[in-house]
N, C-alpha and C. Protein backbone atom coordinates (compact mmCIF):
# COMPACT_ATOMS: atom_id res chain seq x y z
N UNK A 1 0.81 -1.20 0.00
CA UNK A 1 0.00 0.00 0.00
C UNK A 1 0.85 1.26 0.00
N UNK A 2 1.82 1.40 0.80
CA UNK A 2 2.95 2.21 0.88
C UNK A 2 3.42 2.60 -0.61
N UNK A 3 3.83 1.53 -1.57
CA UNK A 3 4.63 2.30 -2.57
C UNK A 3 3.62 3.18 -4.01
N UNK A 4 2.34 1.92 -3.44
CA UNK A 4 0.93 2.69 -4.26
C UNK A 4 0.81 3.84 -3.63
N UNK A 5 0.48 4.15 -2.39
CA UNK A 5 0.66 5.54 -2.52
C UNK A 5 1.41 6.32 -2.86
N UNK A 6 2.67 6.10 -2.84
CA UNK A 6 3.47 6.94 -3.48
C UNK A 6 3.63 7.23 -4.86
N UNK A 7 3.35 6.11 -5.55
CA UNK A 7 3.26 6.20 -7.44
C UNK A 7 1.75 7.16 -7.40
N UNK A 8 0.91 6.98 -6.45
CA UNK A 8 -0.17 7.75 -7.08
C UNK A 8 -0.12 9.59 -6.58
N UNK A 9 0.65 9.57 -5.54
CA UNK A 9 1.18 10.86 -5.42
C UNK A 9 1.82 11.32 -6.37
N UNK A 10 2.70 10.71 -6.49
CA UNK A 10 4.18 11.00 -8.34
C UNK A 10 2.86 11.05 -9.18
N UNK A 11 2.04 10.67 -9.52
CA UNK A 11 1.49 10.51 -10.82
C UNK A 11 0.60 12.12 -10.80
N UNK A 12 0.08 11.97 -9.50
CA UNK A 12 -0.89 13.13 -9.61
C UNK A 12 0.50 14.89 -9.57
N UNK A 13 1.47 14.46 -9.05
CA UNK A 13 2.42 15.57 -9.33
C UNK A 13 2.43 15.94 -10.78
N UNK A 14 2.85 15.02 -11.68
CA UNK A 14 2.91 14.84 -12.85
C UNK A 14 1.51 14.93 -13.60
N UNK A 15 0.44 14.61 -13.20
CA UNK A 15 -0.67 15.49 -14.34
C UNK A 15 -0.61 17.00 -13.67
N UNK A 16 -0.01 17.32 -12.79
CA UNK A 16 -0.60 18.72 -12.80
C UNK A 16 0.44 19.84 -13.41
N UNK A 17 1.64 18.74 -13.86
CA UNK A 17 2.69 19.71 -14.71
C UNK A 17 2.14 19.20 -16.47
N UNK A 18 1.66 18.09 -16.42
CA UNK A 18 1.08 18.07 -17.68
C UNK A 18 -0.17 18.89 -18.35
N UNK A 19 -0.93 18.86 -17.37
CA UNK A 19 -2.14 19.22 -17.94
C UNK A 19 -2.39 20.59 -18.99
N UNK A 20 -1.20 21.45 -18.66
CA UNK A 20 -1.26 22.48 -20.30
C UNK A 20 -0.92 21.90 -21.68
N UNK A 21 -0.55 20.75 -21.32
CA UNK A 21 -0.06 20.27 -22.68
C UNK A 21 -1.12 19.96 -23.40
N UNK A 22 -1.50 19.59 -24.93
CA UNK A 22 -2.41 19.07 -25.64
C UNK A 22 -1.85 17.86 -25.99
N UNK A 23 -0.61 17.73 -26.17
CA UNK A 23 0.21 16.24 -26.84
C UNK A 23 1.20 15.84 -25.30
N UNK A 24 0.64 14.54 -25.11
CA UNK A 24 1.81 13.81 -24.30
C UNK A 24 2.12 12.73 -24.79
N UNK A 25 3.58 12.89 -24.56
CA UNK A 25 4.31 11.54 -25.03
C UNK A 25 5.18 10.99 -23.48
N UNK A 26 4.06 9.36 -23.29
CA UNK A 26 5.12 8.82 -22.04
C UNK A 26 5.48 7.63 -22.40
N UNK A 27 6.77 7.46 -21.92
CA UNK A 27 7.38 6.04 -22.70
C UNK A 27 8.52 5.62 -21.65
N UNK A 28 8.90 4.88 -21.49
CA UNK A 28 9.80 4.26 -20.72
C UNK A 28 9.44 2.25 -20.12
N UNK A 29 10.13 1.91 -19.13
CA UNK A 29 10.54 0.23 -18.91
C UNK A 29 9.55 -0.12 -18.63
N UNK A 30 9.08 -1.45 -18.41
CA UNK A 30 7.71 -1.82 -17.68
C UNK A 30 6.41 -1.35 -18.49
N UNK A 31 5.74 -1.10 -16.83
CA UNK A 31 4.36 -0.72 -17.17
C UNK A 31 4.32 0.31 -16.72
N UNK A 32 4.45 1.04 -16.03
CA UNK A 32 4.38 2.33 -15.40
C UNK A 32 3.67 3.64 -16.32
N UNK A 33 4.36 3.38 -17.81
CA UNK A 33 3.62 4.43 -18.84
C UNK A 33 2.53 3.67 -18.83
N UNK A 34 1.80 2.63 -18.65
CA UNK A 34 0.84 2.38 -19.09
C UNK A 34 -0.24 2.99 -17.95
N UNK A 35 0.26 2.70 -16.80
CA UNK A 35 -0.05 3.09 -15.44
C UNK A 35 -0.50 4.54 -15.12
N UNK A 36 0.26 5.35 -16.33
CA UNK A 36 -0.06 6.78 -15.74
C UNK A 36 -0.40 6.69 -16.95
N UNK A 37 -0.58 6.39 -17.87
CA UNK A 37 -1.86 6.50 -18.68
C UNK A 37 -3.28 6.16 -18.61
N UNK A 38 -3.35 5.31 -18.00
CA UNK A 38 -4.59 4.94 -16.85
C UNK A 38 -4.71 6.33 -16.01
N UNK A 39 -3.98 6.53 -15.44
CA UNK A 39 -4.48 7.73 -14.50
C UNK A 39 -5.04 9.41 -15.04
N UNK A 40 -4.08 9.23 -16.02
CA UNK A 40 -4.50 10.51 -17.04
C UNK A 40 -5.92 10.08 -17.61
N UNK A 41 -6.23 9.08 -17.71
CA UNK A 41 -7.15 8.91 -18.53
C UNK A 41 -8.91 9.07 -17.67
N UNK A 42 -8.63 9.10 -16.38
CA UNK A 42 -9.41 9.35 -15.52
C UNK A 42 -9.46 10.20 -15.31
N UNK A 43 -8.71 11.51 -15.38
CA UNK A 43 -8.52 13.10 -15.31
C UNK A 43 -9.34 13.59 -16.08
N UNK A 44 -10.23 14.09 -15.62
CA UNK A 44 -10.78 15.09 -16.79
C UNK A 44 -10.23 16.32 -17.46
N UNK A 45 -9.49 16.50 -17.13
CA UNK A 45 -8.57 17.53 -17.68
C UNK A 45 -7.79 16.76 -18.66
N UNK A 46 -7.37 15.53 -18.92
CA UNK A 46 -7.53 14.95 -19.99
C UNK A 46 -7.78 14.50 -21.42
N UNK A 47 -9.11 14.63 -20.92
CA UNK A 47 -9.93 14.01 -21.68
C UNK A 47 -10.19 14.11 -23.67
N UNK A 48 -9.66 15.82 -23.90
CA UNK A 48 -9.19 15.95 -25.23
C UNK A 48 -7.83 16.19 -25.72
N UNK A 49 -6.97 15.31 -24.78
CA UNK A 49 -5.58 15.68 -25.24
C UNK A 49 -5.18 14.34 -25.42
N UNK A 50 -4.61 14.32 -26.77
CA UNK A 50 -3.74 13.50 -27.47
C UNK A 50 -2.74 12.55 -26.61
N UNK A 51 -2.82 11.95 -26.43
CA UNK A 51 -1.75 10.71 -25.11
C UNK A 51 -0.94 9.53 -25.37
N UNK A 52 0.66 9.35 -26.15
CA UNK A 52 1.01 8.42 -26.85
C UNK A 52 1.52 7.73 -25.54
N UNK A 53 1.82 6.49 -25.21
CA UNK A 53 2.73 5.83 -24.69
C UNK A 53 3.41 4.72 -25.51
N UNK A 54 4.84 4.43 -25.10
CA UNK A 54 5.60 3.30 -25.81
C UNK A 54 6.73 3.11 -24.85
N UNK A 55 6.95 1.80 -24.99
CA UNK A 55 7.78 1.35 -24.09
C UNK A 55 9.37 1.64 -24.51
N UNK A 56 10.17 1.28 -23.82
CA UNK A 56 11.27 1.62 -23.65
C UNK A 56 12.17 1.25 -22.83
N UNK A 57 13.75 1.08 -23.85
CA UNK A 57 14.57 0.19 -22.54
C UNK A 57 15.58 1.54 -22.41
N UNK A 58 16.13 1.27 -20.74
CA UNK A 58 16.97 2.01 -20.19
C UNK A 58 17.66 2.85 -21.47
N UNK A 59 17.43 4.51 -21.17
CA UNK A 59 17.89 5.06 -21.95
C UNK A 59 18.95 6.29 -21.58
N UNK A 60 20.02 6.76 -22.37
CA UNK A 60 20.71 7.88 -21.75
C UNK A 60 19.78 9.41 -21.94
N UNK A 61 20.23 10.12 -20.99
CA UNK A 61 19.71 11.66 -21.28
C UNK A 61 20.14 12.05 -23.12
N UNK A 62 20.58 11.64 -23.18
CA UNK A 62 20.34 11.98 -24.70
C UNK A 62 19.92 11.55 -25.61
N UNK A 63 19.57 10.14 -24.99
CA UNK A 63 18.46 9.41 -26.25
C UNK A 63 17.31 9.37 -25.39
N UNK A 64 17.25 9.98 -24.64
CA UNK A 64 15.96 10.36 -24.36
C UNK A 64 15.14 11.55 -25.15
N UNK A 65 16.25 12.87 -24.92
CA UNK A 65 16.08 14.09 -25.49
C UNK A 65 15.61 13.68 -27.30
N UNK A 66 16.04 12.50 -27.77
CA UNK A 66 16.44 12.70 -29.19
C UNK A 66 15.38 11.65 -29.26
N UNK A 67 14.74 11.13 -28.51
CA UNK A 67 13.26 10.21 -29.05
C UNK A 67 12.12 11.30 -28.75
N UNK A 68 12.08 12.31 -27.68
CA UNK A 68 11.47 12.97 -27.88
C UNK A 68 10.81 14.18 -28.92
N UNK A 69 12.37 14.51 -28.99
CA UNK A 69 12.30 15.17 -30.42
C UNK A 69 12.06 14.72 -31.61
N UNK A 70 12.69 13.32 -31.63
CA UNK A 70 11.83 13.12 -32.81
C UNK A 70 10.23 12.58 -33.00
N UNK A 71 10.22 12.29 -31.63
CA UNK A 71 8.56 12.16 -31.57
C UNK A 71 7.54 13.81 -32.10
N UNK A 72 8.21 14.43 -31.79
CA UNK A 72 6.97 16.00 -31.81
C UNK A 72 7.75 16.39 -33.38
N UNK A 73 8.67 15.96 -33.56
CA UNK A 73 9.31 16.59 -35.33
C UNK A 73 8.06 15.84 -36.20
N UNK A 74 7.86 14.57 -35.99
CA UNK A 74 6.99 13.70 -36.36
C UNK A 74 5.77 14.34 -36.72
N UNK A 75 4.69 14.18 -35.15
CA UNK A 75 3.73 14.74 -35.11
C UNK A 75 3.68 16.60 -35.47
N UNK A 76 4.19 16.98 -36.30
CA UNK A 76 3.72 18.56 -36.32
C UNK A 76 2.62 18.54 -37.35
N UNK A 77 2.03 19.26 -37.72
CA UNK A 77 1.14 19.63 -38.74
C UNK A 77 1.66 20.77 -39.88
């Protein structure tokens, strides 16, 4: 119960730095993106914003930076 509360604290930290966004991209090990995609998805603040997740193995700060970027180079219009 202990570490659930704590992922659901982290999670709710994290929609409330998300929620200006219209496009989120969460990706990383496990399930955890799937997890706070579940939780976003219960947010109503949510509810019309675009939400990719994909998994992902251990990555450096710079292939992090550089999947991100090329994730939103991708999606532009």
């Amino acid at each position: 119960n202990g570490k659930q509360s704590q992922q659901l604290k982290y999670f709710k930290e994290l929609a409330l730095l998300l929620a200006p966004y219209d496009e989120i991209l969460i990706f990383g090990p496990g399930q955890s993106q799937e997890q706070m995609h579940h939780h976003l998805q219960e947010d109503p603040r949510f509810k019309n914003k675009k939400i990719t997740i994909d998994s992902s193995d251990q990555m450096t700060d710079p292939q992090r930076i550089a999947k991100v970027s090329d994730f939103f180079k991708g999606n532009q219009s």
